[in-house]
C-alpha atoms as a PDB file:
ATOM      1  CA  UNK A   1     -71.605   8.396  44.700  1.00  0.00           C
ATOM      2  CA  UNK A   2     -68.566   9.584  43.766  1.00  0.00           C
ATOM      3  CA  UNK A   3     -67.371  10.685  47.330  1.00  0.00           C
ATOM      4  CA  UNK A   4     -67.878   7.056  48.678  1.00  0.00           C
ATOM      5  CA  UNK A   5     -66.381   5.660  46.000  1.00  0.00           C
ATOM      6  CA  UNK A   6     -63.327   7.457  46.274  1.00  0.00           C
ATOM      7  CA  UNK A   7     -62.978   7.061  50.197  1.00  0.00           C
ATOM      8  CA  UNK A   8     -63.847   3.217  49.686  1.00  0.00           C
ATOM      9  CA  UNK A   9     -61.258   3.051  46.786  1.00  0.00           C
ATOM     10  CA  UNK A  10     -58.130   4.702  49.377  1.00  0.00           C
ATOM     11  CA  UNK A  11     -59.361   2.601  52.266  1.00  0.00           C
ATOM     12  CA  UNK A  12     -58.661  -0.364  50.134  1.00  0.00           C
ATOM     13  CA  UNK A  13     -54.733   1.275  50.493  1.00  0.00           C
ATOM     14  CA  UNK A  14     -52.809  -0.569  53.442  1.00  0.00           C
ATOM     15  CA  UNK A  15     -51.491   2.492  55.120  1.00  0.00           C
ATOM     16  CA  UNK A  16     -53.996   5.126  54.131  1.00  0.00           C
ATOM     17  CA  UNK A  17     -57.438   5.590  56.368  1.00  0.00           C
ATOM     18  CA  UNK A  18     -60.079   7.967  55.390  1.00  0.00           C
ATOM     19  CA  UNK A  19     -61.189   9.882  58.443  1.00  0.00           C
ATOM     20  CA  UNK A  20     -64.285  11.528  57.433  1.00  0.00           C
ATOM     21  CA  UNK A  21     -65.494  12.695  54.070  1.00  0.00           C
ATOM     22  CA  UNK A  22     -67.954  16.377  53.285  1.00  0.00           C
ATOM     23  CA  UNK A  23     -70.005  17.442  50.664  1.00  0.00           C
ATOM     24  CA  UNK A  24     -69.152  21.068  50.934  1.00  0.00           C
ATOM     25  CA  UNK A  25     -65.909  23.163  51.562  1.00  0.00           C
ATOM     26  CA  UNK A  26     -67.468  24.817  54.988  1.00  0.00           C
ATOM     27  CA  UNK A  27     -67.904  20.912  55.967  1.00  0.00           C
ATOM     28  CA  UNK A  28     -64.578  19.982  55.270  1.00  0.00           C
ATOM     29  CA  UNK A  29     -63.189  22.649  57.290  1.00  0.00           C
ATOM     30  CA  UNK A  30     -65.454  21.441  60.227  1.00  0.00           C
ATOM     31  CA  UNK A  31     -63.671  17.961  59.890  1.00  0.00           C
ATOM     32  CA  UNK A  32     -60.326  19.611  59.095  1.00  0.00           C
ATOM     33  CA  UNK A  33     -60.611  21.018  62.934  1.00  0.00           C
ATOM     34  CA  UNK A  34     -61.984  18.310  64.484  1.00  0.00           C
ATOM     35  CA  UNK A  35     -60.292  15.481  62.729  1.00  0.00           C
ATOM     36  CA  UNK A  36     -56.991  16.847  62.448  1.00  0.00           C
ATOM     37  CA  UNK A  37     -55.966  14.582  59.363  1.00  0.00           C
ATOM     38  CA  UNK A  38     -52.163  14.614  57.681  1.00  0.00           C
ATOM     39  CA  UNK A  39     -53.786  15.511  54.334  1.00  0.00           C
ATOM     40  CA  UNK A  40     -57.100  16.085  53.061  1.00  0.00           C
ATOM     41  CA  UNK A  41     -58.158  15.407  49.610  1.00  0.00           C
ATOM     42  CA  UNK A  42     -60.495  18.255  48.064  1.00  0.00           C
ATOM     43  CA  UNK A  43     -61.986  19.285  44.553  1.00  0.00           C
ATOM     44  CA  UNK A  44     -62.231  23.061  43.309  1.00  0.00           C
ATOM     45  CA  UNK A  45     -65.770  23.164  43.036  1.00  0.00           C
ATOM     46  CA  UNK A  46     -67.741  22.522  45.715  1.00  0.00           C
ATOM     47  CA  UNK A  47     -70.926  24.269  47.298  1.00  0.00           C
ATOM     48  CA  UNK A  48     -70.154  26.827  49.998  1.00  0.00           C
ATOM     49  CA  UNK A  49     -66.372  27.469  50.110  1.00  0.00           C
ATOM     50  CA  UNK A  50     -64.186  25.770  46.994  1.00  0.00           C
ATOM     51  CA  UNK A  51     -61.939  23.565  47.992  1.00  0.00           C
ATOM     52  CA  UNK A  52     -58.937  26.755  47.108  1.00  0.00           C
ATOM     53  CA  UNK A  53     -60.677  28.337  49.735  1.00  0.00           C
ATOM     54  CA  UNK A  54     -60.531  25.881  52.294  1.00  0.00           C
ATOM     55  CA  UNK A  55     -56.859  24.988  51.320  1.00  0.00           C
ATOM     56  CA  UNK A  56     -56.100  28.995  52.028  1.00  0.00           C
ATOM     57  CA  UNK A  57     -58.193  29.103  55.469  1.00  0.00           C
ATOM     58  CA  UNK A  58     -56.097  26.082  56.338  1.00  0.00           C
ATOM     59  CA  UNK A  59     -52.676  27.733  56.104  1.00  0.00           C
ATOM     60  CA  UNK A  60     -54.484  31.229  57.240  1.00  0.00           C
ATOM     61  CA  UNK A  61     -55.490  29.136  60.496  1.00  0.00           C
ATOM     62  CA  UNK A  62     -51.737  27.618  60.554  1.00  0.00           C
ATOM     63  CA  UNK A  63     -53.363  23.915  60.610  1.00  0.00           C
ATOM     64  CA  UNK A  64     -51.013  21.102  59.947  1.00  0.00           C
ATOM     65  CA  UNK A  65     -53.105  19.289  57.513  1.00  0.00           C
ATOM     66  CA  UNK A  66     -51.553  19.249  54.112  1.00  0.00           C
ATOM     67  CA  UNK A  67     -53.912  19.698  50.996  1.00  0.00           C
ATOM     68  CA  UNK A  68     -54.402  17.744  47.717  1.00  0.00           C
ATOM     69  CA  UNK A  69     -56.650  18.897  44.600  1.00  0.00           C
ATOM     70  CA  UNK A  70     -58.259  16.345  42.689  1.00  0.00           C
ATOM     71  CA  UNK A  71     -60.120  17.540  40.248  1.00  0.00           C
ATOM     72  CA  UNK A  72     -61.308  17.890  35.917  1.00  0.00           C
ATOM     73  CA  UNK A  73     -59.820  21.407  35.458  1.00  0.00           C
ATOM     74  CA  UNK A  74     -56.658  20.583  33.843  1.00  0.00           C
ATOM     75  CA  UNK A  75     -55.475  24.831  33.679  1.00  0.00           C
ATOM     76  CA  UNK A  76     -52.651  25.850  34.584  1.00  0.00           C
ATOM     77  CA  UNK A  77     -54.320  28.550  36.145  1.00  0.00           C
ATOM     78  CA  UNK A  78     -55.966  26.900  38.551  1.00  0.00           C
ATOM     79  CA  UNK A  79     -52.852  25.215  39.297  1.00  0.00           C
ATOM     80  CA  UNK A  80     -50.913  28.579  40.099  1.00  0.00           C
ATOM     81  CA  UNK A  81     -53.939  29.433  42.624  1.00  0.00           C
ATOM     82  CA  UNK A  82     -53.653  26.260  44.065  1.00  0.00           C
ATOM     83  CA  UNK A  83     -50.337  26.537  44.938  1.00  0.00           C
ATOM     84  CA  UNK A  84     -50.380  29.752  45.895  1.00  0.00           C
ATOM     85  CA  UNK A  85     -53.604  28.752  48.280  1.00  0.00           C
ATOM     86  CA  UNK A  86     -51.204  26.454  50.250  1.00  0.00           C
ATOM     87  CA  UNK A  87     -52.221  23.196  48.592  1.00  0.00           C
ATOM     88  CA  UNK A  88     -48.731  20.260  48.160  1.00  0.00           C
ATOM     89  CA  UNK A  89     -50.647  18.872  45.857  1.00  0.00           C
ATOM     90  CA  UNK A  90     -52.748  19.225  42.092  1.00  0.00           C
ATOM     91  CA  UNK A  91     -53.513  16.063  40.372  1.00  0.00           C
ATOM     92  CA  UNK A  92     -56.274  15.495  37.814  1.00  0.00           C
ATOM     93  CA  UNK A  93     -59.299  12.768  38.320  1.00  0.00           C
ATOM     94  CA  UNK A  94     -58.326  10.881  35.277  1.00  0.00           C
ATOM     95  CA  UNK A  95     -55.506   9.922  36.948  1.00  0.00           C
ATOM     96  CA  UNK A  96     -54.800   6.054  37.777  1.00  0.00           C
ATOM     97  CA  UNK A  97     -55.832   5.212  41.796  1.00  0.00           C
ATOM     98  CA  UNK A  98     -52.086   4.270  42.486  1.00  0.00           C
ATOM     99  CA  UNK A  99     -51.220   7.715  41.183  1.00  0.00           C
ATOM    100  CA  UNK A 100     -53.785   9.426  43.547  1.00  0.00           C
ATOM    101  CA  UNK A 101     -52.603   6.968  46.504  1.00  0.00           C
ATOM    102  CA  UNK A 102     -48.712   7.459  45.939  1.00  0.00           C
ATOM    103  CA  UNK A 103     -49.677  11.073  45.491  1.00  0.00           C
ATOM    104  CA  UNK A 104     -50.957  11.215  49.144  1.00  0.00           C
ATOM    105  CA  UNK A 105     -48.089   9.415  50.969  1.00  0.00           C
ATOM    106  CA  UNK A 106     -46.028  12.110  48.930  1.00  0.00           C
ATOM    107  CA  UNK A 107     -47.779  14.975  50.146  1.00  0.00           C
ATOM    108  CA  UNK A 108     -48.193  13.219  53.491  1.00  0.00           C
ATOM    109  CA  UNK A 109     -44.074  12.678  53.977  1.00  0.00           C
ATOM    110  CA  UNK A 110     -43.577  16.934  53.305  1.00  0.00           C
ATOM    111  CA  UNK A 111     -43.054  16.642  49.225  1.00  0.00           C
ATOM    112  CA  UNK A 112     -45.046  18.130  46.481  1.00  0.00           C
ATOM    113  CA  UNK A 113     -47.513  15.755  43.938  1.00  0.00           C
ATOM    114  CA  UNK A 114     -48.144  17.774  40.932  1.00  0.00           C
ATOM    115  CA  UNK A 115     -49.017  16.661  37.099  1.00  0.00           C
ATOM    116  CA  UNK A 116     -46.502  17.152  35.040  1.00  0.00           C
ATOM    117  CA  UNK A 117     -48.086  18.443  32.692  1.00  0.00           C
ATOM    118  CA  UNK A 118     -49.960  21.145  34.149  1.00  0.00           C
ATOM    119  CA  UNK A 119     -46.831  22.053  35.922  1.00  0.00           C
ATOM    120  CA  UNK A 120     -45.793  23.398  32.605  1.00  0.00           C
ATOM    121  CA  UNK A 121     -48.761  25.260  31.921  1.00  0.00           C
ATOM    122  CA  UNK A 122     -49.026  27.103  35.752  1.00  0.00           C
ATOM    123  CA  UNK A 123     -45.738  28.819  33.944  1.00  0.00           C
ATOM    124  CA  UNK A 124     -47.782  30.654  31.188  1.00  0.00           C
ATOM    125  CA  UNK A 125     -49.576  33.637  31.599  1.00  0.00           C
ATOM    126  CA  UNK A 126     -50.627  34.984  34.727  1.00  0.00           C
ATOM    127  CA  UNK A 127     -53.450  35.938  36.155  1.00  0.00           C
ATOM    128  CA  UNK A 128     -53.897  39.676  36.521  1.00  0.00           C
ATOM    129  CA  UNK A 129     -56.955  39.932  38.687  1.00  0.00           C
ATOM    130  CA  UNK A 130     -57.480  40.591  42.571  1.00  0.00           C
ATOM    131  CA  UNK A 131     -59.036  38.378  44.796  1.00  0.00           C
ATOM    132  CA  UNK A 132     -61.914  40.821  45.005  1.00  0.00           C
ATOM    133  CA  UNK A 133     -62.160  41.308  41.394  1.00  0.00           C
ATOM    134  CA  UNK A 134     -62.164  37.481  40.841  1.00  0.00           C
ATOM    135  CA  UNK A 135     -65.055  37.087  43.404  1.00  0.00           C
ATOM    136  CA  UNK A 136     -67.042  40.501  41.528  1.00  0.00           C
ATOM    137  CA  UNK A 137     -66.690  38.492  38.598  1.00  0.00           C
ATOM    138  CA  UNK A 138     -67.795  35.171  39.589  1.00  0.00           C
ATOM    139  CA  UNK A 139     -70.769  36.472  40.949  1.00  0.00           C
ATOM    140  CA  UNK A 140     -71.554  37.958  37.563  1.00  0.00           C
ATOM    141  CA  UNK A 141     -70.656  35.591  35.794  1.00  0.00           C
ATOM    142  CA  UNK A 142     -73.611  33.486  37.224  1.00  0.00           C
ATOM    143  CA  UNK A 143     -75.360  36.127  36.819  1.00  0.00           C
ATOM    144  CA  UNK A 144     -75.781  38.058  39.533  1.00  0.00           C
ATOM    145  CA  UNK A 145     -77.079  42.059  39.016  1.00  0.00           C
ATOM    146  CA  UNK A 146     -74.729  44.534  40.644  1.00  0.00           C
ATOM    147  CA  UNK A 147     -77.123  45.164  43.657  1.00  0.00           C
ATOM    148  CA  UNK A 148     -77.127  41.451  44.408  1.00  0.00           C
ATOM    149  CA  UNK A 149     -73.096  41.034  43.925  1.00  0.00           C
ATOM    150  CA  UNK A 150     -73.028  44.438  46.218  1.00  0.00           C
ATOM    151  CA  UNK A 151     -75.342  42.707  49.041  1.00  0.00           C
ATOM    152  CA  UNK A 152     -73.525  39.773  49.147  1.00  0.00           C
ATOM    153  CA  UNK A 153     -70.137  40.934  49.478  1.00  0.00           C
ATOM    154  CA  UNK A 154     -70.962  44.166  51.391  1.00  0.00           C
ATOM    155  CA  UNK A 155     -69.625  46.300  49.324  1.00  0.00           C
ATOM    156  CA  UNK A 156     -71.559  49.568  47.391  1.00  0.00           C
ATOM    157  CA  UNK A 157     -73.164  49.223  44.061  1.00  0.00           C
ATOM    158  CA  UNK A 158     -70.274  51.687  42.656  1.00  0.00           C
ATOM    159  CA  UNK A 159     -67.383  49.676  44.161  1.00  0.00           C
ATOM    160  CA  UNK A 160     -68.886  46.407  42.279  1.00  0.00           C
ATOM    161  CA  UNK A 161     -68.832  48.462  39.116  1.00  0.00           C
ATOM    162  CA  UNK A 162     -65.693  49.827  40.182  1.00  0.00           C
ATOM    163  CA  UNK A 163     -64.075  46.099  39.865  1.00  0.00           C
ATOM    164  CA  UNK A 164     -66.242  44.833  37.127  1.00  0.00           C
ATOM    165  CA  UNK A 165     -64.387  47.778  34.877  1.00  0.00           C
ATOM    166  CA  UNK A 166     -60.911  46.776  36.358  1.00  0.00           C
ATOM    167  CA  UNK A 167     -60.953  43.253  35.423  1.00  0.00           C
ATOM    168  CA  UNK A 168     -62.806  43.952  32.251  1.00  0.00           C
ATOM    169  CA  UNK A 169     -59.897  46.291  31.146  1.00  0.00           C
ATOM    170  CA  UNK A 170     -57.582  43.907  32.315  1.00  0.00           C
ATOM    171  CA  UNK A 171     -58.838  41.257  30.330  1.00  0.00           C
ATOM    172  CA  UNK A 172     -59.319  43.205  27.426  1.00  0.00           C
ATOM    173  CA  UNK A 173     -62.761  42.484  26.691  1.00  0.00           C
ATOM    174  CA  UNK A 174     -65.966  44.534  26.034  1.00  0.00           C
ATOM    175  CA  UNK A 175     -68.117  43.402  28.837  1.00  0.00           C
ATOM    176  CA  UNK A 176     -68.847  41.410  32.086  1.00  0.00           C
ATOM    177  CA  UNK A 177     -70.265  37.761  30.289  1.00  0.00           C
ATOM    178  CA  UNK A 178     -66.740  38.143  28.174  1.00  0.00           C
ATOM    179  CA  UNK A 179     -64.898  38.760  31.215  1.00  0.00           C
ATOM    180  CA  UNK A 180     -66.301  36.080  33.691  1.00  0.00           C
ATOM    181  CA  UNK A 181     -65.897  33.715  30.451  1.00  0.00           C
ATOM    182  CA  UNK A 182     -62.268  34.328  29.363  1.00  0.00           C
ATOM    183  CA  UNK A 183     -61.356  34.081  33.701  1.00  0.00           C
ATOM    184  CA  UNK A 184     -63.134  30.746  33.728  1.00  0.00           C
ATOM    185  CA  UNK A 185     -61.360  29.528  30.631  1.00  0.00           C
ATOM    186  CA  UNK A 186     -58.552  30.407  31.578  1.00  0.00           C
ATOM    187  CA  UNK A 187     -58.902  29.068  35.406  1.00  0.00           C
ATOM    188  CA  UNK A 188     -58.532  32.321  36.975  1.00  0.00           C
ATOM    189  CA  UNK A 189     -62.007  32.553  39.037  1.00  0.00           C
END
């Protein structure tokens, strides 16, 4: 519901046409290479890839489409690995529609579209995990045994225990639920 209502609500702009819309990041990738659109506007959390994922595959496939985050986590955090995944743009779905559509033609003409406010916050701490110990720990923190986090990321049983103790010394917490929660809260996984 939200999905149409969102590509019905940017239709309604003049010079803005919504090309295609997906449910999932490995969807939106699909359209991404067939469609070919100037920008595409994606949420973190989606099933399959998240939509940081599909902003990095973009720029590690050298596409020309130019990536906007709309979504509730307002973290600095997630911010920094936003920008860092290629994505022009990080704006929050509270935001008014005008924002969001003056926020595309932005991103569209080469610029940046950021909230301010998280802007200040992406300068705070940073995030001392790996990718690989960020995607260890999201898989336990939904709780995922070591065996399962091992099969699904071919790696061994040790080597997930391996990073599970890395980013639960780096965080400086006592165990794997503490760890996955302190990443999350602070919009590092």
């Amino acid at each position: 519901m939200v999905l149409g209502a969102l590509g019905a609500l940017l239709d309604m702009e003049e010079d803005l046409a919504v090309e295609g819309t997906a449910a999932d990041g490995e969807e939106a990738l699909r359209l991404v290479e067939s469609l070919a659109p100037d920008v595409l506007l994606t949420d973190i959390e989606m099933p399959g890839m998240t939509g940081l994922e599909v902003a990095a595959e973009i720029r590690r496939r050298g596409l020309s489409t130019r990536v906007v985050v709309l979504t509730t986590f307002a973290r600095g955090g997630y911010l920094r690995r936003a920008l860092d995944a290629g994505a022009a743009g990080y704006l929050l779905k509270d935001a008014p529609s005008a924002s969001l559509a003056a926020a595309i033609r932005s991103v569209h003409a080469g610029g940046r579209a950021i909230d301010p406010e998280l802007a200040a916050d992406a300068w705070g701490e940073s995030d001392p995990l790996t990718d690989r110990e960020r995607q260890v720990l999201r898989l336990a923190g939904d709780g995922l045994a070591n065996a399962e986090i091992a099969s699904r990321l071919h790696l061994s049983d040790g080597t997930v225990r391996n990073y599970l103790s890395e980013a639960i010394g780096k965080l400086g917490v006592t165990n794997r639920v503490a760890a996955a929660r302190l990443a999350r809260e602070r919009g590092w996984l």
